[in-house]
C-alpha atoms as a PDB file:
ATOM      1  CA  UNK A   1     -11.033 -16.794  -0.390  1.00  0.00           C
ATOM      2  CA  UNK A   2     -10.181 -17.238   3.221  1.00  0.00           C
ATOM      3  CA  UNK A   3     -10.883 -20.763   2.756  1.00  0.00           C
ATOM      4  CA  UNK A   4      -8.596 -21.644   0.306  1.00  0.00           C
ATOM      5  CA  UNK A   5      -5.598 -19.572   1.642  1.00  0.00           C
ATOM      6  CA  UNK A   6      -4.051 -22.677   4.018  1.00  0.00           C
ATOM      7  CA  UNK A   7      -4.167 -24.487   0.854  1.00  0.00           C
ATOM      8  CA  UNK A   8      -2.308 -22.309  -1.394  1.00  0.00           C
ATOM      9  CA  UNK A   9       0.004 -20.797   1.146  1.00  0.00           C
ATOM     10  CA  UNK A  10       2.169 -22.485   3.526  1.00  0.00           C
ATOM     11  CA  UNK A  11       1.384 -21.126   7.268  1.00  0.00           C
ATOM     12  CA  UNK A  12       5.346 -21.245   8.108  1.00  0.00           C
ATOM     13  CA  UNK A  13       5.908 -18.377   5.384  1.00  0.00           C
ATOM     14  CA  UNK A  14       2.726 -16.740   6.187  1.00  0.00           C
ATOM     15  CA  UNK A  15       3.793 -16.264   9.788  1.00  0.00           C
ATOM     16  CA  UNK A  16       6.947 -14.576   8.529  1.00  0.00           C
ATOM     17  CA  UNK A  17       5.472 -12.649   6.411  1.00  0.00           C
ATOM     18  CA  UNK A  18       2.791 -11.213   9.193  1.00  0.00           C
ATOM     19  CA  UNK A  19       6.227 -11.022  11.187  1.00  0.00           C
ATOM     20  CA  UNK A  20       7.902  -8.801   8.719  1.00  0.00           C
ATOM     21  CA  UNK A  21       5.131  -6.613   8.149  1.00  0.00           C
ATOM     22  CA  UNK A  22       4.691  -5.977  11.876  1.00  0.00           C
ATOM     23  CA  UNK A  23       8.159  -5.147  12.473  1.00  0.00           C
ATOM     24  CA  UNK A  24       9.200  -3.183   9.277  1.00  0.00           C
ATOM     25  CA  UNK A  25       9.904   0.049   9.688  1.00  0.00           C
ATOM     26  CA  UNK A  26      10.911   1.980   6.293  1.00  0.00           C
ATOM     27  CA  UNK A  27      12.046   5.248   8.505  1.00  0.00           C
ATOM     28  CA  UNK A  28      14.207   2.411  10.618  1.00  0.00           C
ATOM     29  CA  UNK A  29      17.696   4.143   9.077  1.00  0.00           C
ATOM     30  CA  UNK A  30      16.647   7.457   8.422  1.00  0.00           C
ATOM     31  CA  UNK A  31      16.157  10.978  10.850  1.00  0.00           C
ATOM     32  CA  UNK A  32      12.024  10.579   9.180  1.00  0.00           C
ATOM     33  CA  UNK A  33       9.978   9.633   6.772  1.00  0.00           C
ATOM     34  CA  UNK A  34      11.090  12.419   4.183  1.00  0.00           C
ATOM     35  CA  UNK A  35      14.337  11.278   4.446  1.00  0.00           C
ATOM     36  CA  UNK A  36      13.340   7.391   3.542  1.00  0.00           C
ATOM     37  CA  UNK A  37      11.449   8.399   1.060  1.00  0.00           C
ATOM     38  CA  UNK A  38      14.004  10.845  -0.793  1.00  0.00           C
ATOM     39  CA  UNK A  39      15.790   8.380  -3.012  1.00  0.00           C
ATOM     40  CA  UNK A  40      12.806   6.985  -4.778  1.00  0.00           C
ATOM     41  CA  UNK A  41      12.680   8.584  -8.322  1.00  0.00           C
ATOM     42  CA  UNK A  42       9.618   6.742  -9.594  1.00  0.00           C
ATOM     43  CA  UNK A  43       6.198   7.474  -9.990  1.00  0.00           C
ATOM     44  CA  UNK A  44       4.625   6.506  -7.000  1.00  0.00           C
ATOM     45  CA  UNK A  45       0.629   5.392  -7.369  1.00  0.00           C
ATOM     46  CA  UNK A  46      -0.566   4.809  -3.993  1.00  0.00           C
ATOM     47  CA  UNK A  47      -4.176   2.843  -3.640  1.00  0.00           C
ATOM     48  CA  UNK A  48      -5.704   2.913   0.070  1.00  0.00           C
ATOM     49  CA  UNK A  49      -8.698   0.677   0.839  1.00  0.00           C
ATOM     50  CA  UNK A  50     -11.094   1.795   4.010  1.00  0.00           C
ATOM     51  CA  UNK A  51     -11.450  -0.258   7.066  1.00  0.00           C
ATOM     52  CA  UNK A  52      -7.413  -1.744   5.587  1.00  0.00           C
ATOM     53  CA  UNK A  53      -6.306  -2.768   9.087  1.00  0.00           C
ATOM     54  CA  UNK A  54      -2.615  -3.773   8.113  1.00  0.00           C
ATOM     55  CA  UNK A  55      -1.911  -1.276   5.688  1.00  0.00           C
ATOM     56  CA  UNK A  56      -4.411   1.827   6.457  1.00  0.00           C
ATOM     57  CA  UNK A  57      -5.387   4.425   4.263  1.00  0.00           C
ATOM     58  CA  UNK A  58      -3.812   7.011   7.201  1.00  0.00           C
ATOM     59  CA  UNK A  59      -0.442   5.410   6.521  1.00  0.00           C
ATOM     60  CA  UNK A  60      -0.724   6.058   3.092  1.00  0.00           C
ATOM     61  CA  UNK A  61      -2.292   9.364   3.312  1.00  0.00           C
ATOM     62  CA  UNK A  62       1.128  10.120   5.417  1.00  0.00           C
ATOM     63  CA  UNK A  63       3.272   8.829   2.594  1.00  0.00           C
ATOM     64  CA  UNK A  64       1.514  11.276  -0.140  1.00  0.00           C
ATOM     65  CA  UNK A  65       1.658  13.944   1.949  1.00  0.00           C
ATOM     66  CA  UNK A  66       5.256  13.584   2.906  1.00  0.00           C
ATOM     67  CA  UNK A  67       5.991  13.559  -1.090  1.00  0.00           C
ATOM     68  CA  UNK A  68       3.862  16.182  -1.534  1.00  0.00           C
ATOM     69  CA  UNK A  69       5.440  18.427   0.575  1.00  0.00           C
ATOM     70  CA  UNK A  70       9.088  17.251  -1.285  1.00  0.00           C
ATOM     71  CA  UNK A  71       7.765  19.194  -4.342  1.00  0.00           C
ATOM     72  CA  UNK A  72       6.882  15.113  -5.873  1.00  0.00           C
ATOM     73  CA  UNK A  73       2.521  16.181  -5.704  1.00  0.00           C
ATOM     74  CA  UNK A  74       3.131  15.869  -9.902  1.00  0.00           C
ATOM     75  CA  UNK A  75       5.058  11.920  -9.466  1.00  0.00           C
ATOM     76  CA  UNK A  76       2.592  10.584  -7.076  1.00  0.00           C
ATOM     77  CA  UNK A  77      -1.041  10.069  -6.782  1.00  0.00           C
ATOM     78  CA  UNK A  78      -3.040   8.722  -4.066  1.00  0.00           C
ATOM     79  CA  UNK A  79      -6.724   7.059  -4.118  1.00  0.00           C
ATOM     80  CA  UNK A  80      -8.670   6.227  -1.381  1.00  0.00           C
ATOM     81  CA  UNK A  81     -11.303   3.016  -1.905  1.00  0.00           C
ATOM     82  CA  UNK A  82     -14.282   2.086  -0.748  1.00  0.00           C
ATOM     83  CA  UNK A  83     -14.597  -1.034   0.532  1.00  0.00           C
ATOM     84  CA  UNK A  84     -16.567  -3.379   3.322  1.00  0.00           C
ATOM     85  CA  UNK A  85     -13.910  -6.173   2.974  1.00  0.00           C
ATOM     86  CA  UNK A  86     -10.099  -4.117   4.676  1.00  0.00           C
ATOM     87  CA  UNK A  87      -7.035  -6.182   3.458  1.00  0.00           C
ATOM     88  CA  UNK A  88      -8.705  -8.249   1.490  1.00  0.00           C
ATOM     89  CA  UNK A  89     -10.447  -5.742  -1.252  1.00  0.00           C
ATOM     90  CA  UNK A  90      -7.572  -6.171  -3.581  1.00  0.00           C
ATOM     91  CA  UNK A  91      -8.463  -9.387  -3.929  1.00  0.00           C
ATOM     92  CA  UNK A  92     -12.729  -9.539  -3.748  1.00  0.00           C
ATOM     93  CA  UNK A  93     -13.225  -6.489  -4.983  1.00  0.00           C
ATOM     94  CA  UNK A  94     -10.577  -5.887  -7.959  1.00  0.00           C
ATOM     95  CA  UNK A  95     -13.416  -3.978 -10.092  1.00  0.00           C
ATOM     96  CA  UNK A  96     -13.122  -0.724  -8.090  1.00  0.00           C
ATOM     97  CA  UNK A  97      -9.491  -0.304  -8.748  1.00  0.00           C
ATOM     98  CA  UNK A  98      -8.162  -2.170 -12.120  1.00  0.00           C
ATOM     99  CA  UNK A  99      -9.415   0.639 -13.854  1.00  0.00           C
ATOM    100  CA  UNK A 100      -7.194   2.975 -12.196  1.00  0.00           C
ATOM    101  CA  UNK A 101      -4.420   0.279 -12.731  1.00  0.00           C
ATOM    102  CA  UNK A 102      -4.742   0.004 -16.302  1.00  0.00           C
ATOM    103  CA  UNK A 103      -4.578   4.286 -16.711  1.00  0.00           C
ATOM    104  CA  UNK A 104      -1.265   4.059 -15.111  1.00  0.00           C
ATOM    105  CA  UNK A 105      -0.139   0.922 -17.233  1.00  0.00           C
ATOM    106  CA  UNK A 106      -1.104   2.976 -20.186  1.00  0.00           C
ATOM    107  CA  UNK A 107       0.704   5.687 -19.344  1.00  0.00           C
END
């Protein structure tokens, strides 16, 4: 896959997107994290993958618990997956988690 990214993706968007992600802050106009997070009304269905170096499973761990603690534990779920390949899992590896993905599409 990492072969075929340059060829798919133009670098000049890729470097803003790396740039956005390392700057974003969703806390950035709020007192904390509860406070960002207190106007979402959806279900929230977080998926972590191990060894995830841009978006780590302790991140999202941080999210859940934050919700949890808002009284949202019964709106959110979190799973944590195994995985030898970070970032990249959701796209090498899409047989450990489309199963959880198609529970949730089917309500």
């Amino acid at each position: 896959n990492g072969y075929n990214f340059p060829k798919r993706f133009d670098p000049l968007s890729y470097l803003y997107i790396v740039k956005m992600m390392n700057i974003f802050d969703c806390t950035r106009h709020y007192d904390s994290l509860k406070d960002a997070l207190a106007p979402i009304k959806a279900n929230l269905h977080l998926i972590a993958f191990k060894g995830d170096l841009l978006f780590p499973p302790s991140c999202m761990r941080e999210i859940y618990d934050a919700l949890c603690e808002m009284g949202r534990e019964a709106k959110t779920n979190f799973v944590e997956i195994d995985s030898n390949y970070g970032h990249d899992a959701f796209l090498v590896e899409i047989e450990k988690f489309d199963g959880y993905i198609k529970n949730i599409l089917k309500g």
